[in-house]
C-alpha atoms as a PDB file:
ATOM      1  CA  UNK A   1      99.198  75.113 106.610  1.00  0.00           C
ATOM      2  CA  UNK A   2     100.245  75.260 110.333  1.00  0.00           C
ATOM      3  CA  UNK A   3      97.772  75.758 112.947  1.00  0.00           C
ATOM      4  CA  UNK A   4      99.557  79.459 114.078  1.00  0.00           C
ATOM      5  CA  UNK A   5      98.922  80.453 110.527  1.00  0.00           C
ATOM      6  CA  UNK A   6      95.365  79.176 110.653  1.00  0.00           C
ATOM      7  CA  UNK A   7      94.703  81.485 113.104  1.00  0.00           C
ATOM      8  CA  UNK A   8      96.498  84.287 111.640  1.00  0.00           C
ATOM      9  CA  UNK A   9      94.722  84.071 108.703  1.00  0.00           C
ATOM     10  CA  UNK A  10      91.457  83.750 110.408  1.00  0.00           C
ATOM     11  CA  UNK A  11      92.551  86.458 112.642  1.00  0.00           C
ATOM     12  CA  UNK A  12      93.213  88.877 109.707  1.00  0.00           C
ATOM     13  CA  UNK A  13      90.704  87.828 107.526  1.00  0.00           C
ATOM     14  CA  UNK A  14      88.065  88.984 110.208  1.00  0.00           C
ATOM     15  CA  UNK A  15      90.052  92.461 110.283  1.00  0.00           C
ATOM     16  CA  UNK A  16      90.245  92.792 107.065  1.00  0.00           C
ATOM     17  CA  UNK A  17      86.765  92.812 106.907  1.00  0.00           C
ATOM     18  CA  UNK A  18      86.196  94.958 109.456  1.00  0.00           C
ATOM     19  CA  UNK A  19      87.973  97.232 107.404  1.00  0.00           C
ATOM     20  CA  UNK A  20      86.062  96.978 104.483  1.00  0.00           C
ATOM     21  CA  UNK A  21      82.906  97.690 106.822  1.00  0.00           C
ATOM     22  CA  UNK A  22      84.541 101.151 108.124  1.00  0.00           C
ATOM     23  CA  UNK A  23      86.057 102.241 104.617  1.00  0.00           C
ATOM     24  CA  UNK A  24      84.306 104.528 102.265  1.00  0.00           C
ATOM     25  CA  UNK A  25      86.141 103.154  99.184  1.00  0.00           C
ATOM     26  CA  UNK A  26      88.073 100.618  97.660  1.00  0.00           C
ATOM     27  CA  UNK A  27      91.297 103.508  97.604  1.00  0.00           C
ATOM     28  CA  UNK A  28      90.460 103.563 101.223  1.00  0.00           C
ATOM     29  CA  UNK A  29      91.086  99.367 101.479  1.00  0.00           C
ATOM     30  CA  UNK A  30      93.545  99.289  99.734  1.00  0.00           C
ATOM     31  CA  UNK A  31      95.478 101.894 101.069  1.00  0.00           C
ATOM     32  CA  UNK A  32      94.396  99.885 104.890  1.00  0.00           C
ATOM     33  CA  UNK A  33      95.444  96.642 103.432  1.00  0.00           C
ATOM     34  CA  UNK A  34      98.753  97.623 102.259  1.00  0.00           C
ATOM     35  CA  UNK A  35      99.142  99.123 105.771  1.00  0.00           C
ATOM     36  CA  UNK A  36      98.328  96.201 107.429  1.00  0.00           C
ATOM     37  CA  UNK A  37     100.331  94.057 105.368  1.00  0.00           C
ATOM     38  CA  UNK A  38     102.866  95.830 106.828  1.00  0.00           C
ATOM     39  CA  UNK A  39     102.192  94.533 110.183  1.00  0.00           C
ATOM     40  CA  UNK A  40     101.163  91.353 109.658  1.00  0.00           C
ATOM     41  CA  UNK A  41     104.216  90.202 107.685  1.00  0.00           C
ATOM     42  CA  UNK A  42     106.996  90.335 110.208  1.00  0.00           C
ATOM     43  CA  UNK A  43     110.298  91.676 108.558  1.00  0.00           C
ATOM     44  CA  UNK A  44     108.372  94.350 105.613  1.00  0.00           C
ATOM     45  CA  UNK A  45     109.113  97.886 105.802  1.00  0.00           C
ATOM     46  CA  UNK A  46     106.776  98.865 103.067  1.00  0.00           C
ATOM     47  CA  UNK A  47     103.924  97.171 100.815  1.00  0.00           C
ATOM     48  CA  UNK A  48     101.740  98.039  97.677  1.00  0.00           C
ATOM     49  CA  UNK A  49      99.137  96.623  95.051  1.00  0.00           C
ATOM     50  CA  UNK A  50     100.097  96.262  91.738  1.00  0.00           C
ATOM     51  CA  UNK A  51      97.363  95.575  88.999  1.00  0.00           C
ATOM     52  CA  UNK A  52      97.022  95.596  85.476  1.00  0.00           C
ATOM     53  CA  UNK A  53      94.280  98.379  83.624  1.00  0.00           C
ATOM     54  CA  UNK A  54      93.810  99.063  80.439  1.00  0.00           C
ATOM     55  CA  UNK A  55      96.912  97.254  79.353  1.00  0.00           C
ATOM     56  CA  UNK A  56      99.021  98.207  82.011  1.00  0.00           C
ATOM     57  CA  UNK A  57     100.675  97.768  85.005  1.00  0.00           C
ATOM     58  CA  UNK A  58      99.803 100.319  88.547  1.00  0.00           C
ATOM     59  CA  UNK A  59     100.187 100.807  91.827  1.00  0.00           C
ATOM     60  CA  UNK A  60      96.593 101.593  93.082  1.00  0.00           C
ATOM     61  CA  UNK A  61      97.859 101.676  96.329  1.00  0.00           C
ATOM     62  CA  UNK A  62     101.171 101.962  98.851  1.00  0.00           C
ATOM     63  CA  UNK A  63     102.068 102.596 102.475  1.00  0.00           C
ATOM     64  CA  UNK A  64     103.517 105.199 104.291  1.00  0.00           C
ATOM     65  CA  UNK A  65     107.145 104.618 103.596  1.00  0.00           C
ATOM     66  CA  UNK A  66     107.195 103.352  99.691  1.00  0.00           C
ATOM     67  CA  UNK A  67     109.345 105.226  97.700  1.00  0.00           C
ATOM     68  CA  UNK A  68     107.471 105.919  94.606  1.00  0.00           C
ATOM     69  CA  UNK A  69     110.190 104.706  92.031  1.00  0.00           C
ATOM     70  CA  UNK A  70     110.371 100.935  93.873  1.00  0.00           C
ATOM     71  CA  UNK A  71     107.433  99.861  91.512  1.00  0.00           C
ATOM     72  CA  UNK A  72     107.785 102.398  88.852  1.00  0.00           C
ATOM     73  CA  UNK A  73     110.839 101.320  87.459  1.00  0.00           C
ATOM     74  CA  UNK A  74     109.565  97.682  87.025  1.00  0.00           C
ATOM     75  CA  UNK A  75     107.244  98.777  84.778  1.00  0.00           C
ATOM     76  CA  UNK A  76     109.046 100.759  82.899  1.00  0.00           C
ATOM     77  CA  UNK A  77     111.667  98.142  82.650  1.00  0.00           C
ATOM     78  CA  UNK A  78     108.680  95.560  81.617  1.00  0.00           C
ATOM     79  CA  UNK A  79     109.934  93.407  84.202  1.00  0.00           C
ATOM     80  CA  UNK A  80     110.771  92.500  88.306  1.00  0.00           C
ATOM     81  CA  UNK A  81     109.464  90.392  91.093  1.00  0.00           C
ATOM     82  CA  UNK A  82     106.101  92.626  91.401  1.00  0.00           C
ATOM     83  CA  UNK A  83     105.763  92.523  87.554  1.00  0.00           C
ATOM     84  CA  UNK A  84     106.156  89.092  87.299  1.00  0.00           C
ATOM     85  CA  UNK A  85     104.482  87.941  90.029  1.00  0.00           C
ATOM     86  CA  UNK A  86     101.274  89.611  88.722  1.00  0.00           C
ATOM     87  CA  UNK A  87     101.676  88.648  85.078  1.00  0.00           C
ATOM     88  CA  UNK A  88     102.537  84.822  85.732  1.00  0.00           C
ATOM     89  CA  UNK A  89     100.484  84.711  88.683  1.00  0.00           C
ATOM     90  CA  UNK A  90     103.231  82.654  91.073  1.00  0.00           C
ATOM     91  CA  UNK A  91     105.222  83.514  94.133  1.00  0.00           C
ATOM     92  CA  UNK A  92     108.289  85.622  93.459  1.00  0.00           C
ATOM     93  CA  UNK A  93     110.826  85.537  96.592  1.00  0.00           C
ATOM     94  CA  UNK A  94     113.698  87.145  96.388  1.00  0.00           C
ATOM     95  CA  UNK A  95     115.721  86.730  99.935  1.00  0.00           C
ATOM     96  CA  UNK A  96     119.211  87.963  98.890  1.00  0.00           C
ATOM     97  CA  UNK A  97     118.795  91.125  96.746  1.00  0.00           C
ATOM     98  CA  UNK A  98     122.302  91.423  95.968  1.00  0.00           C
ATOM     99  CA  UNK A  99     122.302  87.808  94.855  1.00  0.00           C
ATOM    100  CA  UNK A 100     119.236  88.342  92.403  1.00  0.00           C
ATOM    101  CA  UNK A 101     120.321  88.107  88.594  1.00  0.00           C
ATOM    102  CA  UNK A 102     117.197  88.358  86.846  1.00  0.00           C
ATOM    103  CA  UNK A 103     116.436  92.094  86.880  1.00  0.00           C
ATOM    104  CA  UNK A 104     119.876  94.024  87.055  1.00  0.00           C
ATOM    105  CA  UNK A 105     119.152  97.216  86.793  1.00  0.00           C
ATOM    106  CA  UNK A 106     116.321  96.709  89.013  1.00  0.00           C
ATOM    107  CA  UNK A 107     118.110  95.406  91.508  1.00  0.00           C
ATOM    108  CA  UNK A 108     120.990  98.070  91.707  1.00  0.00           C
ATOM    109  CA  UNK A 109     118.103 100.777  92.360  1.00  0.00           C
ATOM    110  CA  UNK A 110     116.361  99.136  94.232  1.00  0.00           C
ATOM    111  CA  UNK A 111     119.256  98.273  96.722  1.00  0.00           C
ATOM    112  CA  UNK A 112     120.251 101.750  96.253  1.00  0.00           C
ATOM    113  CA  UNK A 113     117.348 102.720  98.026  1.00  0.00           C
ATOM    114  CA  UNK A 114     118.359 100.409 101.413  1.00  0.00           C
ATOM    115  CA  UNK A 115     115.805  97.432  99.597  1.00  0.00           C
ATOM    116  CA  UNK A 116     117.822  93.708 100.582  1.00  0.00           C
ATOM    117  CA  UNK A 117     114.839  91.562 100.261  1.00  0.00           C
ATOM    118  CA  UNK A 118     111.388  91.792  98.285  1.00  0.00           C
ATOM    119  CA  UNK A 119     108.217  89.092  98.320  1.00  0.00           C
ATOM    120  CA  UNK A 120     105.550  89.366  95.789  1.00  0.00           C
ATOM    121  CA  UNK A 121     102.659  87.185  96.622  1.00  0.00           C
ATOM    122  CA  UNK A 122      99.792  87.163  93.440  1.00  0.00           C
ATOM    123  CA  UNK A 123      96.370  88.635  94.085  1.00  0.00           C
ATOM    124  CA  UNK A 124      92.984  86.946  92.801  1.00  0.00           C
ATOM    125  CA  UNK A 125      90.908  90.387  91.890  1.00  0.00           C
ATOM    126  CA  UNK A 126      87.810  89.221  90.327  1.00  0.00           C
ATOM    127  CA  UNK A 127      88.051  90.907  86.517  1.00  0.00           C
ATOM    128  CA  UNK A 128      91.503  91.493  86.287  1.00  0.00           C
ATOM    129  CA  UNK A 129      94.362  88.790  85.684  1.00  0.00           C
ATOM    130  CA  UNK A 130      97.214  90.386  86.940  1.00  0.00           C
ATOM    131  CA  UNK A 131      97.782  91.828  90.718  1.00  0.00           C
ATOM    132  CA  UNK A 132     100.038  91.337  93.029  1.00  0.00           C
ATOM    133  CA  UNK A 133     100.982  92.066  97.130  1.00  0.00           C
ATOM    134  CA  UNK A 134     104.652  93.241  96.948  1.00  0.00           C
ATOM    135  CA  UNK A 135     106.337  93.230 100.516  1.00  0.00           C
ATOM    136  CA  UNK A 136     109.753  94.992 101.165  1.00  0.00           C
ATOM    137  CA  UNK A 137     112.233  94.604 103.561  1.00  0.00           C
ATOM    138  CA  UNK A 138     115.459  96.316 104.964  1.00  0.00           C
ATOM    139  CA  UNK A 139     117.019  92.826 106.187  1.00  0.00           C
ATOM    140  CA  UNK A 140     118.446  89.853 103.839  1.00  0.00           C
ATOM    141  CA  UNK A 141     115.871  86.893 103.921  1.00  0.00           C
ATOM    142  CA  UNK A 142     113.952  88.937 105.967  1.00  0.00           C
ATOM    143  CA  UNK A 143     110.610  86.594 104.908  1.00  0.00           C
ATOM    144  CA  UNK A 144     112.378  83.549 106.003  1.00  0.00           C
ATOM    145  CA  UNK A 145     109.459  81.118 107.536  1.00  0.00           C
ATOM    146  CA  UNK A 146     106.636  84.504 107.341  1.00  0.00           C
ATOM    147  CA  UNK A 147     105.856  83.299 103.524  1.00  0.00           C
ATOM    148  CA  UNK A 148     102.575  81.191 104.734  1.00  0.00           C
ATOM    149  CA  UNK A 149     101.860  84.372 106.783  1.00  0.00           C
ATOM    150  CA  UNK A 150     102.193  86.622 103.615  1.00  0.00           C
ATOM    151  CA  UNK A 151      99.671  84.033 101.382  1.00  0.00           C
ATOM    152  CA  UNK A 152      97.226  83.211 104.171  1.00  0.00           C
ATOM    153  CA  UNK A 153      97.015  87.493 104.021  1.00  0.00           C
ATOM    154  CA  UNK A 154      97.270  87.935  99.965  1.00  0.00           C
ATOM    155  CA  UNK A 155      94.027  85.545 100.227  1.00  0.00           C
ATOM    156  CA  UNK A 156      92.124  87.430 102.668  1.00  0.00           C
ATOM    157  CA  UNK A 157      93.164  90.650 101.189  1.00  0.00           C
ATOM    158  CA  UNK A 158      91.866  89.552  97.720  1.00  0.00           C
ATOM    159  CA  UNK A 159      88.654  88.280  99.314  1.00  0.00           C
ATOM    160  CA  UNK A 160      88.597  91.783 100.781  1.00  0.00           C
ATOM    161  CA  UNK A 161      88.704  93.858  97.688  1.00  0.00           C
ATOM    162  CA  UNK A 162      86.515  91.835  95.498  1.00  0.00           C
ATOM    163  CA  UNK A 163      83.646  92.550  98.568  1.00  0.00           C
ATOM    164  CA  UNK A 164      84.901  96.019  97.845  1.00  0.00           C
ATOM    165  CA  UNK A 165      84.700  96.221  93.986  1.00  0.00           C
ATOM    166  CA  UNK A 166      81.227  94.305  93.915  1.00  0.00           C
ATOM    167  CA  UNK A 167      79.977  97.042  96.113  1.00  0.00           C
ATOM    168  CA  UNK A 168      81.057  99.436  94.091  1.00  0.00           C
ATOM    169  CA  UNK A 169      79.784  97.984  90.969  1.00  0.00           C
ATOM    170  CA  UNK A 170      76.531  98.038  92.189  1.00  0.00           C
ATOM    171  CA  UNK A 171      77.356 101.260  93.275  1.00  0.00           C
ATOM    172  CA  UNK A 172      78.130 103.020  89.391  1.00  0.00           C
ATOM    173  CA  UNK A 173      78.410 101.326  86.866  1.00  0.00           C
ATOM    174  CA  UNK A 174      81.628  99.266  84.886  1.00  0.00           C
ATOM    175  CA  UNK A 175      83.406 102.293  83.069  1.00  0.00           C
ATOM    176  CA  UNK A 176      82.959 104.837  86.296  1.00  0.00           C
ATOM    177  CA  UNK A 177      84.478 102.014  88.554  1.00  0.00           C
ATOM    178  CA  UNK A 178      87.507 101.947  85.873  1.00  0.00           C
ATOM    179  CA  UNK A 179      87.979 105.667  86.001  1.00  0.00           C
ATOM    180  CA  UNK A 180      87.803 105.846  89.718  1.00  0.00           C
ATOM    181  CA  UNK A 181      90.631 103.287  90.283  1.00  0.00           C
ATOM    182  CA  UNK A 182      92.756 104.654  87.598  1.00  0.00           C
ATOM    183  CA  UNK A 183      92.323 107.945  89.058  1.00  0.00           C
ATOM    184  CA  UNK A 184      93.333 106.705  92.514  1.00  0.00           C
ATOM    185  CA  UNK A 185      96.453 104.988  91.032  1.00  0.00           C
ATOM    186  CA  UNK A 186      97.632 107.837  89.947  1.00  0.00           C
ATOM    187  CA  UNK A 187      97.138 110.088  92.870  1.00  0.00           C
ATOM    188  CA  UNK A 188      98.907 107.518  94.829  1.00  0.00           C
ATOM    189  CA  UNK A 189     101.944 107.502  91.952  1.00  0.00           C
ATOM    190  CA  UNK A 190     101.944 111.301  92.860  1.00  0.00           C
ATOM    191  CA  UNK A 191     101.493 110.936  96.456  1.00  0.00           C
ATOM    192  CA  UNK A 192     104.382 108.749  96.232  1.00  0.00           C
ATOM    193  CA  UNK A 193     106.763 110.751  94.574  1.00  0.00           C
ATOM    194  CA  UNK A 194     105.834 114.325  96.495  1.00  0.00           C
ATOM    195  CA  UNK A 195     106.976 112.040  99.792  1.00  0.00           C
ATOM    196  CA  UNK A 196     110.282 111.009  98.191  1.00  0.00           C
ATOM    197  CA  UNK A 197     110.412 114.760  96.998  1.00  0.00           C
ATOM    198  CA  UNK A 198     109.585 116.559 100.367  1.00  0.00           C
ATOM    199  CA  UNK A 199     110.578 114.078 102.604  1.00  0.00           C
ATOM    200  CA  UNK A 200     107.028 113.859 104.290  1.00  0.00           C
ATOM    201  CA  UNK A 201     104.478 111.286 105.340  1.00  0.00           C
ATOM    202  CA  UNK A 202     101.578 110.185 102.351  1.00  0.00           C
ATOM    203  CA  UNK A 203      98.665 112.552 104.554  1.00  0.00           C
ATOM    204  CA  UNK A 204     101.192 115.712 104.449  1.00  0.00           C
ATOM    205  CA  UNK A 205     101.951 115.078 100.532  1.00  0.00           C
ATOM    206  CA  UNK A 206      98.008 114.092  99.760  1.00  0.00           C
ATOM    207  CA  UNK A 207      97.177 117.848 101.208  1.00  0.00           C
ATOM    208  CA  UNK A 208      99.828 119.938  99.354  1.00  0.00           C
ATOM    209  CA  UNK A 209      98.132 117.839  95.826  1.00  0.00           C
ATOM    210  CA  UNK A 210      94.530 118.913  97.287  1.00  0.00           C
ATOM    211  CA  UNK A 211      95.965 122.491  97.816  1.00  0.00           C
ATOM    212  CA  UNK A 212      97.985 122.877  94.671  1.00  0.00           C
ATOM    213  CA  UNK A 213      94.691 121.410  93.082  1.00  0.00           C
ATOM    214  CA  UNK A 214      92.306 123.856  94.802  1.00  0.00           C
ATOM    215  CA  UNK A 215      94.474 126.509  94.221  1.00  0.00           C
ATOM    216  CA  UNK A 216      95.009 126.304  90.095  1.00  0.00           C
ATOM    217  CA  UNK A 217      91.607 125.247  90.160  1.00  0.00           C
ATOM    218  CA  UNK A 218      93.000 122.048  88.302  1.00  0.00           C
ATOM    219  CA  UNK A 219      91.274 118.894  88.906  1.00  0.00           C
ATOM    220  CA  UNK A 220      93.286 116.747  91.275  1.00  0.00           C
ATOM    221  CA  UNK A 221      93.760 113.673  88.961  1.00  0.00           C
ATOM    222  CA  UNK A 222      94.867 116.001  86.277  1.00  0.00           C
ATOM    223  CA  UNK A 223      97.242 117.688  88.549  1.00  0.00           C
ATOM    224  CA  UNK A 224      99.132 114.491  89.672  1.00  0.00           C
ATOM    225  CA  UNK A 225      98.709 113.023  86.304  1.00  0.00           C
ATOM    226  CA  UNK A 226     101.169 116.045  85.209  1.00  0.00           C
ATOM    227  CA  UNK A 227     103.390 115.559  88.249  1.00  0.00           C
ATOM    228  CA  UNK A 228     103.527 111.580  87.090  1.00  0.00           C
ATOM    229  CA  UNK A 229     104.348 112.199  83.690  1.00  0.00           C
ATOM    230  CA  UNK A 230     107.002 114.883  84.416  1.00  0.00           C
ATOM    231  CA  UNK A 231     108.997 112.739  86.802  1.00  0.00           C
ATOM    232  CA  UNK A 232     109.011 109.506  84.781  1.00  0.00           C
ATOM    233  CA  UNK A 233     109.642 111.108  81.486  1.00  0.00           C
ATOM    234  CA  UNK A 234     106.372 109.165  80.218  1.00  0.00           C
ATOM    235  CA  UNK A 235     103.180 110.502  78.540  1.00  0.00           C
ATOM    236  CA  UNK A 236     100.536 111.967  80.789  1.00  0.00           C
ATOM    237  CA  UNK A 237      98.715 109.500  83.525  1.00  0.00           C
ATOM    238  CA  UNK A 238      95.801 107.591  82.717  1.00  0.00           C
END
């Protein structure tokens, strides 16, 4: 590892940790790490956290920007750069989206939505075996030479969120840590798909849920769980 990246890493590692200091959650973190991932990683537009619960794959967390269906339809297709970089823990790079044969109907969406390159780097999350940092871009090869970059910050970032969970787990205990994070995945699914919807930012959508919530006197997981399941045609959220 170069000496610039060396110092990146140590750079981000030490604000990634302030981070976790000034957060009141691990939904908070990881919502800060996939918006710092962002800047860090010269070239991505957008960035989320895939990780497998209870069987499947989620995105517990996405910046401003994601459009909800980018990871969605990997899981529902079983299969992608995200998907696989989190269930075969290794590196997947894809620099030329239109060149990519692997995932087909993957890629046509996803280029339909302006995607032309996509890096997912794996994430080491203490209890879980699948996760991933998935980093899109706008531009073809738009990682070229920012790969070492996007590692040195997967590691801190993992580092990060373990601090995170064990604090959490001491915190409550196993099974209310489990239902926390599945609840924030799928607030952030719904979040996600109100901002594709409405064409708004992930604070504007996050306050019409709370609303809409208040106002049915629905809980809010319940709520987006029904939103989820009525876009993607599946069963109701987790």
């Amino acid at each position: 590892m170069s000496p610039s990246v060396d110092r990146a890493e140590a750079a981000e590692s030490s604000t990634l940790h302030q981070a976790l200091a000034r957060s009141d959650g691990v939904d908070t973190l990881l919502r800060d790490i996939t918006e710092r991932a962002v800047s860090a990683v010269e070239g991505a537009v957008a960035s989320s956290v895939t990780v497998r619960r209870d069987g499947r794959l989620l995105t517990l967390a996405g910046s401003d920007g994601l459009p909800s269906g980018l990871d969605l339809r990997q899981y529902e297709n079983g299969d992608g750069p995200c998907v696989q970089a989190a269930r075969e823990d290794e590196e997947q790079h894809v620099p030329v989206l239109s060149e990519e044969t692997r995932w087909p109907s993957y890629v046509e969406y996803a280029r339909s939505l302006g995607v032309r390159s996509v890096l997912a780097v794996p994430l080491a999350v203490d209890g879980e075996t699948d996760a991933a940092l998935n980093l899109y871009a706008v531009e073809e090869d738009a990682f070229r030479g920012r790969r070492e970059i996007a590692r040195a910050f997967a590691e801190s970032a993992s580092t990060a969120i373990n601090a995170a969970l064990r604090i959490e787990r001491e915190r409550a205990g196993p099974d209310d840590v489990r239902t926390a994070l599945l609840s924030r995945s799928v607030i952030d699914q719904a979040i996600g798909i109100l901002m594709a919807q409405e064409r708004c930012t992930a604070q504007t959508a996050l306050a019409v849920l709370r609303r809409a919530s208040q106002d049915s006197n629905v809980k809010l997981r319940d709520l987006c769980g029904d939103l989820v399941a009525r876009t993607t045609g599946s069963g109701r959220g987790q």
